[in-house]
N, C-alpha and C. Protein backbone atom coordinates (compact mmCIF):
# COMPACT_ATOMS: atom_id res chain seq x y z
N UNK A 1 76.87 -124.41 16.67
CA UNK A 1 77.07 -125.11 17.91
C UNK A 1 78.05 -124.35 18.80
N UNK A 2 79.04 -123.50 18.38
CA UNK A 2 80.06 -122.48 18.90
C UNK A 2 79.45 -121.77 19.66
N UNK A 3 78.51 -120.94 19.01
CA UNK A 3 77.96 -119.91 19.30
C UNK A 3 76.94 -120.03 20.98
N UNK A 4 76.11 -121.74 20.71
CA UNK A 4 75.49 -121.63 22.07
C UNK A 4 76.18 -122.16 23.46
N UNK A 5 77.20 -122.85 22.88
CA UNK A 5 78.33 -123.34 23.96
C UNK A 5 78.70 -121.77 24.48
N UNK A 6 79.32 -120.73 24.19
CA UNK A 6 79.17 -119.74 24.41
C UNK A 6 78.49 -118.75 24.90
N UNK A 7 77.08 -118.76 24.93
CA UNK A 7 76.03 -118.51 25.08
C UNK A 7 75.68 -118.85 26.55
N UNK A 8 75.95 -120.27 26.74
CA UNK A 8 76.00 -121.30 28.11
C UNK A 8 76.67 -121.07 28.92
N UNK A 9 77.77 -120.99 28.81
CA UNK A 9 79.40 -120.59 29.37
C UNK A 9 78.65 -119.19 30.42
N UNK A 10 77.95 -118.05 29.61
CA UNK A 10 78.32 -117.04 30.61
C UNK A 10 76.61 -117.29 31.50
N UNK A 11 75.83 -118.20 30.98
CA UNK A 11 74.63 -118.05 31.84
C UNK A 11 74.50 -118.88 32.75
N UNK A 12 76.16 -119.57 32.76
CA UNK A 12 75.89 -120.71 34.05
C UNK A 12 75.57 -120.31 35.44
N UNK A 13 76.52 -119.17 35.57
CA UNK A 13 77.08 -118.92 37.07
C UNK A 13 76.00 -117.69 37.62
N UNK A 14 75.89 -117.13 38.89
CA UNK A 14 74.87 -116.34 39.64
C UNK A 14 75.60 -115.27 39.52
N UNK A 15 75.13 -114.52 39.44
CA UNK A 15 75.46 -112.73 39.47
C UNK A 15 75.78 -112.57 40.79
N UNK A 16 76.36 -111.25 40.88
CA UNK A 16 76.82 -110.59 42.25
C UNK A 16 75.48 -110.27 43.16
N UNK A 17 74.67 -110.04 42.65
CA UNK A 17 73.11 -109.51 43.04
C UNK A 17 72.41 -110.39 43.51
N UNK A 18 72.57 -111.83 42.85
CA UNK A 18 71.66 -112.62 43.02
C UNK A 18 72.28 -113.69 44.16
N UNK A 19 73.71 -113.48 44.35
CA UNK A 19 74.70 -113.89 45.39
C UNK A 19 74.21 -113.22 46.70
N UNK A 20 74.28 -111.64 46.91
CA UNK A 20 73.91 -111.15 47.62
C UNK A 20 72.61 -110.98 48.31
N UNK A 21 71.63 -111.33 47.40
CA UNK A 21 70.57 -111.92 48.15
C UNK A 21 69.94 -113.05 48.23
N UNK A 22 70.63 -113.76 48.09
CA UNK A 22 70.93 -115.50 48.92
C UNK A 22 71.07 -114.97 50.14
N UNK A 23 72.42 -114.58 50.34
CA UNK A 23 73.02 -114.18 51.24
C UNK A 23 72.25 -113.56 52.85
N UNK A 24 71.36 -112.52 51.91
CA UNK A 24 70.77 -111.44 53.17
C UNK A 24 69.81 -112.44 53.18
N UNK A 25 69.04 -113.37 52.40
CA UNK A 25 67.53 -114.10 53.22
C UNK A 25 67.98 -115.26 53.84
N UNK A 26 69.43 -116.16 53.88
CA UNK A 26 69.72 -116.62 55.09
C UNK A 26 69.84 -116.18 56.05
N UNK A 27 70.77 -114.75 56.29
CA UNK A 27 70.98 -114.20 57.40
C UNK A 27 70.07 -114.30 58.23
N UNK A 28 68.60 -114.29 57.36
CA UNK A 28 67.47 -113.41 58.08
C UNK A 28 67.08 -114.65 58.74
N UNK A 29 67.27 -115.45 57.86
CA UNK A 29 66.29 -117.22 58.34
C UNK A 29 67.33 -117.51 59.58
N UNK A 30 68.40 -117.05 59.76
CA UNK A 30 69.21 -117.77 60.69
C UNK A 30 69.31 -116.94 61.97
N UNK A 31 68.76 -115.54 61.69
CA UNK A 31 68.77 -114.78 62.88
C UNK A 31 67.22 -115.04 63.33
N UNK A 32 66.50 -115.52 62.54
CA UNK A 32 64.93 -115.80 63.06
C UNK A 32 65.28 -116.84 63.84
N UNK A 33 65.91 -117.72 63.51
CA UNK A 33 66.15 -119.18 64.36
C UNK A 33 67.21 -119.65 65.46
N UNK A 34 67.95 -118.64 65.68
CA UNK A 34 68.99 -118.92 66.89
C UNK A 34 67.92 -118.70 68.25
N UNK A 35 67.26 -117.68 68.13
CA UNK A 35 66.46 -117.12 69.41
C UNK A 35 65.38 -118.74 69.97
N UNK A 36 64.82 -119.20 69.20
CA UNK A 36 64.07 -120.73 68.72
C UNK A 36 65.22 -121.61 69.20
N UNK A 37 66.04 -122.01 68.92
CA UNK A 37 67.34 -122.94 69.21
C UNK A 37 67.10 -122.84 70.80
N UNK A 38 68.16 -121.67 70.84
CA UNK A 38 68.55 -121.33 72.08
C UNK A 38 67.08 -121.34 73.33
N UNK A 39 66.01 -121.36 72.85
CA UNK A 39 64.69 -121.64 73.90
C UNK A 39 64.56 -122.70 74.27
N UNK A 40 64.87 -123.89 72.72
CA UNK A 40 64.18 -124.90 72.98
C UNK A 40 65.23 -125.62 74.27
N UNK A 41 66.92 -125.76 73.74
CA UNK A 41 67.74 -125.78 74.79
C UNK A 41 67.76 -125.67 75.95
N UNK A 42 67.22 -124.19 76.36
CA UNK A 42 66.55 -124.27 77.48
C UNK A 42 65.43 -124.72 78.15
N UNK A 43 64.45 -124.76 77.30
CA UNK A 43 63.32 -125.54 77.72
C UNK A 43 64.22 -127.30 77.61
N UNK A 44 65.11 -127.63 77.42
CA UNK A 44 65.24 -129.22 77.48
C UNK A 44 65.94 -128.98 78.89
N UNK A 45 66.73 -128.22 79.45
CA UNK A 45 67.45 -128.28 80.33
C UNK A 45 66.68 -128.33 81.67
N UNK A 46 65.09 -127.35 81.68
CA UNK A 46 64.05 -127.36 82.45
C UNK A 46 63.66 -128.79 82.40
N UNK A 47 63.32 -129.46 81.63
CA UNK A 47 62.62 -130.50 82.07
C UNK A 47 63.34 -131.51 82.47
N UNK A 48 65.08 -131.23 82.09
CA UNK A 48 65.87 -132.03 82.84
C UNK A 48 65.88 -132.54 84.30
N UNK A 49 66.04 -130.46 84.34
CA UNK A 49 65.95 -130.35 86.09
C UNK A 49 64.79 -130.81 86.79
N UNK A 50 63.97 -130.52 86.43
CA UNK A 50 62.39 -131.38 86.69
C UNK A 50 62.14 -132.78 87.30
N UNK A 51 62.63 -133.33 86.23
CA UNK A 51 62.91 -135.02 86.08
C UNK A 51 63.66 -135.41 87.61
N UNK A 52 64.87 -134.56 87.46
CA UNK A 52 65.93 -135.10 88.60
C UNK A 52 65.41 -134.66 89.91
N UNK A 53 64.52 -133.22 90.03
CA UNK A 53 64.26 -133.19 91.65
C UNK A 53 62.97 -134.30 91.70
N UNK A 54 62.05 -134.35 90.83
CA UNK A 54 61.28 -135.34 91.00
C UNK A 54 61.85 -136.88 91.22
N UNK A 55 62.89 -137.08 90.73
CA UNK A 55 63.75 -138.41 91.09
C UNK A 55 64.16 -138.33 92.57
N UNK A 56 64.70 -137.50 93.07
CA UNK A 56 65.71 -137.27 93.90
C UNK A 56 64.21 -137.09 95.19
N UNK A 57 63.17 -136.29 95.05
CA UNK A 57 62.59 -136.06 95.99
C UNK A 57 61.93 -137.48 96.35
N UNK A 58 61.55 -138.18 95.10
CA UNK A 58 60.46 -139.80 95.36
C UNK A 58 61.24 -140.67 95.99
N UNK A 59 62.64 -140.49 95.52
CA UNK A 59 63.91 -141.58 96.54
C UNK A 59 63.58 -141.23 98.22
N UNK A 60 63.33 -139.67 98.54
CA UNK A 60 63.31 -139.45 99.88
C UNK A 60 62.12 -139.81 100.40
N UNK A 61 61.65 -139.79 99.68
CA UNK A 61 59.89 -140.07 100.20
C UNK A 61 60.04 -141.86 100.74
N UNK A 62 60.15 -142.42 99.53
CA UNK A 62 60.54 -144.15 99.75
C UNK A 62 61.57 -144.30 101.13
N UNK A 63 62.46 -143.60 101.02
CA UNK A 63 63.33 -144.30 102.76
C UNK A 63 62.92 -144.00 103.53
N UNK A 64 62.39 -143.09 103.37
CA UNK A 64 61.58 -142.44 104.58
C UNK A 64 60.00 -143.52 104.89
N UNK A 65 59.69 -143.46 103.77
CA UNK A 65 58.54 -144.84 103.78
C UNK A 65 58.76 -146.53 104.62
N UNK A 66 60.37 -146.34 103.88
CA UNK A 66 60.88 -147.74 104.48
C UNK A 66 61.13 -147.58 106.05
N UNK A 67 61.99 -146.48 106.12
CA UNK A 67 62.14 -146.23 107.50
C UNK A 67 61.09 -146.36 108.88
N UNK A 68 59.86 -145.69 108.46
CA UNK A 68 58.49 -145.37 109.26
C UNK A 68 58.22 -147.26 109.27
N UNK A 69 58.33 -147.86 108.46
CA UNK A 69 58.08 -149.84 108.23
C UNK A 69 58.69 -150.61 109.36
N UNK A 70 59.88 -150.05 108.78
CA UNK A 70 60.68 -150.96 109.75
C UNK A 70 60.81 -150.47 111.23
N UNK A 71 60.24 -149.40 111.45
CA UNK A 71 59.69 -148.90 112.71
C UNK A 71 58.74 -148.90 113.25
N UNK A 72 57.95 -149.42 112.58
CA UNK A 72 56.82 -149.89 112.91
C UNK A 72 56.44 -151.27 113.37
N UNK A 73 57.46 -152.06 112.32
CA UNK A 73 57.22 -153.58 112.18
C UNK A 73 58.71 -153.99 113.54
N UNK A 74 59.47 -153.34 113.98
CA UNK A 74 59.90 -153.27 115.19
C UNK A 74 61.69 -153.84 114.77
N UNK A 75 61.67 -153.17 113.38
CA UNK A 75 62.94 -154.10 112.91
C UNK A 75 64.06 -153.13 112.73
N UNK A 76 63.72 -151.93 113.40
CA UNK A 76 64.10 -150.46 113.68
C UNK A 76 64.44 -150.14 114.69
N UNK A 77 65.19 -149.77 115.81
CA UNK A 77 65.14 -148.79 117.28
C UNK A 77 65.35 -147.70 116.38
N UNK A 78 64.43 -146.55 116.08
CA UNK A 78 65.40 -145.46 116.05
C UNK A 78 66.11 -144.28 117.43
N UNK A 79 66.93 -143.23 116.91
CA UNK A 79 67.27 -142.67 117.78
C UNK A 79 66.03 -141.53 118.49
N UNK A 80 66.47 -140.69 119.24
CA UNK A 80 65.07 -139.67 119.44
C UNK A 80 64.98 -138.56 118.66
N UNK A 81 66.15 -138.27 117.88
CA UNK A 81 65.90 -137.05 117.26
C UNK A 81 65.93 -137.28 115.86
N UNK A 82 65.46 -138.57 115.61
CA UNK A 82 65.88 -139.58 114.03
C UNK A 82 64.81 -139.30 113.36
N UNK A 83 64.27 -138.49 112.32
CA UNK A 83 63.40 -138.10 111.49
C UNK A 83 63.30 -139.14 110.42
N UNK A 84 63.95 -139.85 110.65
CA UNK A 84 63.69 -141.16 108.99
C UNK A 84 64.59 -140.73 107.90
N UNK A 85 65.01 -139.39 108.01
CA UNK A 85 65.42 -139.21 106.17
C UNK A 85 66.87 -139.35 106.33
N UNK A 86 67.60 -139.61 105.06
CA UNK A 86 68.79 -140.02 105.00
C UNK A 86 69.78 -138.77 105.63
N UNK A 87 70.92 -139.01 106.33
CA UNK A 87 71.98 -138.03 106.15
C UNK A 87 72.33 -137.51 105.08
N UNK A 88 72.82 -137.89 103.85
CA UNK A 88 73.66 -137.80 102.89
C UNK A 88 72.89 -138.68 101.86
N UNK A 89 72.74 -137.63 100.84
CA UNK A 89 72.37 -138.45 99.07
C UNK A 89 72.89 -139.70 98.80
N UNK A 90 74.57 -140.00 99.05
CA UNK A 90 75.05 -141.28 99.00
C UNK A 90 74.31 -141.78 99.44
N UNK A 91 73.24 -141.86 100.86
CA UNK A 91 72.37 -143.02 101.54
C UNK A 91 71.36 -143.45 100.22
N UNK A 92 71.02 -142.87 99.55
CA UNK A 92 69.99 -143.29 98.89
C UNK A 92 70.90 -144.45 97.55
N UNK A 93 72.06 -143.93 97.30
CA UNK A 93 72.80 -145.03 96.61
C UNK A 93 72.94 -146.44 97.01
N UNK A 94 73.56 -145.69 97.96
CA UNK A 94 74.71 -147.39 98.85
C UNK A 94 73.06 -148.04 99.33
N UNK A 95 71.99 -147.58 100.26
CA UNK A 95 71.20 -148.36 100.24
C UNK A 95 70.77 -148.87 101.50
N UNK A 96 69.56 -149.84 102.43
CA UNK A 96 69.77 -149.93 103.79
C UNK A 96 69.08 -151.32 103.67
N UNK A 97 69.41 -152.03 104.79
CA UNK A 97 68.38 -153.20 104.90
C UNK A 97 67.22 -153.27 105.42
N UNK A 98 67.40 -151.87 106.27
CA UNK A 98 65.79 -151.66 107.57
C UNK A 98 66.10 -152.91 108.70
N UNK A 99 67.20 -153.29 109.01
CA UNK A 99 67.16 -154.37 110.43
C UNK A 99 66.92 -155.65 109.62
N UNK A 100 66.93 -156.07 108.29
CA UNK A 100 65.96 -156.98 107.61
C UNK A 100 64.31 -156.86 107.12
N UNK A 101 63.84 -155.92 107.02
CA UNK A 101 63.09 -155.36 106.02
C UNK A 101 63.04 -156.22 105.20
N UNK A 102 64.13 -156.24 104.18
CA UNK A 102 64.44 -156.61 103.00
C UNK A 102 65.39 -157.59 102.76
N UNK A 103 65.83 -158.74 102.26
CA UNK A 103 66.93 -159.64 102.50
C UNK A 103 68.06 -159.00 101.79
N UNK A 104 68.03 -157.82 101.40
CA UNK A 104 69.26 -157.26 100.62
C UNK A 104 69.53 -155.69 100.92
N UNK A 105 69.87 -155.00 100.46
CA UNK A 105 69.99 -153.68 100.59
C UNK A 105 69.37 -152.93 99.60
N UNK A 106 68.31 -152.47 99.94
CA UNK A 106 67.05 -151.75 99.02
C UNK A 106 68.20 -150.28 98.88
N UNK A 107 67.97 -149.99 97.48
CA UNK A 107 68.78 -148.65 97.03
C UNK A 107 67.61 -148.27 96.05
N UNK A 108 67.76 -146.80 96.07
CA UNK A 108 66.67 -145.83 96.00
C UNK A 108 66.89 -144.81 94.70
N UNK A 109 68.35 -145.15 94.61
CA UNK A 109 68.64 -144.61 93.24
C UNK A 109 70.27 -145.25 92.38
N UNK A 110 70.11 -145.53 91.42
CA UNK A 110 71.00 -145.62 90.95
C UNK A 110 72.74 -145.21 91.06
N UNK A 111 72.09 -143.51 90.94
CA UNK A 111 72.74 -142.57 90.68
C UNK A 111 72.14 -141.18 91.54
N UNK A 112 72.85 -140.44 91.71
CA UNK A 112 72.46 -139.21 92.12
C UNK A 112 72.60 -138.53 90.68
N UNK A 113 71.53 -137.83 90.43
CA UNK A 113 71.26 -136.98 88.97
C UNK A 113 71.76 -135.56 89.28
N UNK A 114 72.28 -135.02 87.93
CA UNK A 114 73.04 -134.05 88.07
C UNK A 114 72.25 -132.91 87.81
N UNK A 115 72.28 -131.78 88.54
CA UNK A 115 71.84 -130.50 88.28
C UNK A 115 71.96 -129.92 86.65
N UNK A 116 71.10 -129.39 86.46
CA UNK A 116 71.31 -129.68 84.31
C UNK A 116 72.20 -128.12 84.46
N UNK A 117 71.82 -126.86 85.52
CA UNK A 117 71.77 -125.48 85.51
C UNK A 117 72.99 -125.54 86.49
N UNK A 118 74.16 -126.48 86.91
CA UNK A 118 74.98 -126.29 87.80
C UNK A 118 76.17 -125.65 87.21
N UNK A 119 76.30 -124.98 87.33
CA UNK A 119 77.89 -124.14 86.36
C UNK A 119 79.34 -124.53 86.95
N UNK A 120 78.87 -124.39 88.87
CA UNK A 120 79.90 -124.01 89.13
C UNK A 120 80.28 -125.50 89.93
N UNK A 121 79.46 -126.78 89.90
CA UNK A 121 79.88 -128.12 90.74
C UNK A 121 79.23 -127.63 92.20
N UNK A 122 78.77 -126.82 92.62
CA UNK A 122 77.98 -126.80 93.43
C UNK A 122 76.91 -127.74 94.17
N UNK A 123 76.99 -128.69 93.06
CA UNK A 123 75.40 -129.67 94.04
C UNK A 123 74.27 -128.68 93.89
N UNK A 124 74.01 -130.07 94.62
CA UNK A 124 72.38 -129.99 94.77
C UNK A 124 72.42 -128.97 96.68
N UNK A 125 71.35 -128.08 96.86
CA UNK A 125 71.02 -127.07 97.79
C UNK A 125 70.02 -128.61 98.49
N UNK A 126 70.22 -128.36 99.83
CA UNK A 126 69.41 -129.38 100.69
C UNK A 126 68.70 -128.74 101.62
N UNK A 127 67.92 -129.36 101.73
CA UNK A 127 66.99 -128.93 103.30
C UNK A 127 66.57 -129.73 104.38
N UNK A 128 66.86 -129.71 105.45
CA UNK A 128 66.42 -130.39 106.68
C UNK A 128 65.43 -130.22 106.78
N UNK A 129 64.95 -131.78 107.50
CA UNK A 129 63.64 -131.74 108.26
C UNK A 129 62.63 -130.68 109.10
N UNK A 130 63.89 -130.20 110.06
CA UNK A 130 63.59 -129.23 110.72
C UNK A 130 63.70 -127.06 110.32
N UNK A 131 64.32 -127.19 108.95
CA UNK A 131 64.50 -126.37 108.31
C UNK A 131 63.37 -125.63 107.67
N UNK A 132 63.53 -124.20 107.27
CA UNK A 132 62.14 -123.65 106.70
C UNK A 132 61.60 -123.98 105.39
N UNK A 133 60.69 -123.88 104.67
CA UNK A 133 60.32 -125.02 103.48
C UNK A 133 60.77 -124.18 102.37
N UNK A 134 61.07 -122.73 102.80
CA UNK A 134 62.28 -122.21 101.76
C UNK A 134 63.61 -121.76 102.05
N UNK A 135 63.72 -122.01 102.92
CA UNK A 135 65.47 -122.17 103.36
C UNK A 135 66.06 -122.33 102.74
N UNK A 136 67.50 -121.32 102.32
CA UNK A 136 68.44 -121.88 101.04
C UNK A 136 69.64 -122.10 101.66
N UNK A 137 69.91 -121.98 103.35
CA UNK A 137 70.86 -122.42 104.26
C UNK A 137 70.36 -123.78 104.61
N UNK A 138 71.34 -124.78 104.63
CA UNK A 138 71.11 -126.05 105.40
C UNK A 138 71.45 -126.32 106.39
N UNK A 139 70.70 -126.85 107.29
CA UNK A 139 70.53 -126.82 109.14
C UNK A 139 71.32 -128.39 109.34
N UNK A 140 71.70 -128.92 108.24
CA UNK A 140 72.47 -130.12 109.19
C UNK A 140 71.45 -131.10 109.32
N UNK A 141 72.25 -132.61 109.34
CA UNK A 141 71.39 -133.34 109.99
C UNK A 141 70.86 -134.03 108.99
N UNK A 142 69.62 -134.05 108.65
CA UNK A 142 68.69 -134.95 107.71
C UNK A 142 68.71 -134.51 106.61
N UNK A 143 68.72 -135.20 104.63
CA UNK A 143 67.77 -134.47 104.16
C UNK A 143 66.48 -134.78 103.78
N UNK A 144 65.14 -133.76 103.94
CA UNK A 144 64.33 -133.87 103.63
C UNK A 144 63.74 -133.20 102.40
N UNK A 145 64.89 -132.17 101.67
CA UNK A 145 64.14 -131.47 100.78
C UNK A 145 65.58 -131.16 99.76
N UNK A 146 65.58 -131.50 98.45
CA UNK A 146 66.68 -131.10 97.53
C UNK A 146 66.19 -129.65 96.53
N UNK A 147 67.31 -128.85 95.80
CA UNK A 147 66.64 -127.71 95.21
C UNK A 147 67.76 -127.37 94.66
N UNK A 148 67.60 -126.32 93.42
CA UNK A 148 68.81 -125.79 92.64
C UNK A 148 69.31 -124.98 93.14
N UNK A 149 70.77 -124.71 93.14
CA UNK A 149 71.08 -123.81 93.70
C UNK A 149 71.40 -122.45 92.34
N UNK A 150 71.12 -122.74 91.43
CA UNK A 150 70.77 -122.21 89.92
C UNK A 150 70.35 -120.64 90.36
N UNK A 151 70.55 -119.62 90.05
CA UNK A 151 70.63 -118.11 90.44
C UNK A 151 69.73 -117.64 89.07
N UNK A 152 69.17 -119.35 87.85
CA UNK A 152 68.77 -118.52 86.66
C UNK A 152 67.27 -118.41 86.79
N UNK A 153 67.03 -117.68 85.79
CA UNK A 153 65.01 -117.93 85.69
C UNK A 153 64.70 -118.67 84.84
N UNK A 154 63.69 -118.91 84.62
CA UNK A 154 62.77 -120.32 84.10
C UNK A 154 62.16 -119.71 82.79
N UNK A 155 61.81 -119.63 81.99
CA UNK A 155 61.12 -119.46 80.52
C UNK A 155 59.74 -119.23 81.63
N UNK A 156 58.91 -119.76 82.60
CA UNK A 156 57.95 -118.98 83.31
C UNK A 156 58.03 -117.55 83.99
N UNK A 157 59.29 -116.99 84.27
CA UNK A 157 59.39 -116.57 85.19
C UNK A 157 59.87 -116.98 86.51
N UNK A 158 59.51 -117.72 86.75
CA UNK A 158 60.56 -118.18 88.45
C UNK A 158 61.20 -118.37 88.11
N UNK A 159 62.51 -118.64 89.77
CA UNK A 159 63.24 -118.85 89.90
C UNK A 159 63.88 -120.57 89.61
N UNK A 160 64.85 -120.73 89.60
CA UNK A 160 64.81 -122.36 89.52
C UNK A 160 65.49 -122.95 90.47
N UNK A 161 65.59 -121.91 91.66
CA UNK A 161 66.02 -123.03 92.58
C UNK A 161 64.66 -122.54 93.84
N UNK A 162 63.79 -122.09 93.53
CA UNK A 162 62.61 -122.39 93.88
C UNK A 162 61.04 -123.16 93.66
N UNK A 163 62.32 -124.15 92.96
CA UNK A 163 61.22 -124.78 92.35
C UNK A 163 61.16 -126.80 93.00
């Protein structure tokens, strides 16, 4: 009984060899999989950004919807150079009545959604009504068009603040 207790004792533990290549076929599994990580990350951050200009653009579309209503339905004067779309993103928060439109203050978003690719607190890049439909200067005035101001590329190839 000495003898295999003994016997046991030295065949418990892993060799230096068999340590070392543990070792090198994680490396390998873990250098196969950071590149995978780091995509999918980015691909979540894309569809972030996605989500939010599609949020942010359907809010403009709607006041602008409401706006053209209540200008229509005569519960509006607008001004002459009044394009319908909000000044400022806050408009789509805080909210409008349209003259009574609505018995309350129709709001269009919750929240203003955050740029997923913003590094530097920059915001969101805007575009006026009267602005070019790729303009990355803003002309003041209305917005009619939101965009990243993101300098990165896309897992397609584009740009992402041309998107």
């Amino acid at each position: 009984m000495g003898k295999l207790r003994q016997a046991l004792r030295f065949q418990l533990g892993l060799t230096f060899i068999e340590l070392v290549l543990a070792m090198a076929i994680l490396s390998v599994i873990a250098a196969v999989t950071m590149p995978l990580a780091e995509i999918a990350v980015k691909r979540g951050k894309e569809v972030e950004l996605r989500r939010a200009l599609r949020e942010i653009r359907g809010a403009l579309d709607e006041y602008h919807a409401d706006w053209s209503r209540a200008v229509r339905e005569r519960r509006y004067i607008p001004s002459i150079d009044e394009t319908g779309y909000p000044e400022t993103l806050e408009e789509l928060v805080t909210g409008n009545d349209w003259g009574g439109l609505y018995p309350y203050k129709r709001k269009y978003l919750r929240r203003i959604p955050s740029d997923p690719f913003d590094r530097w607190d920059q915001g969101w890049g805007m575009r006026a009504y009267k602005d070019d439909p790729d303009s990355t200067v803003y002309g003041g005035g209305d917005i009619y068009d939101v965009f990243s101001q993101s300098d990165g590329v896309a897992l397609d190839g584009t740009s992402y603040n041309t998107w």
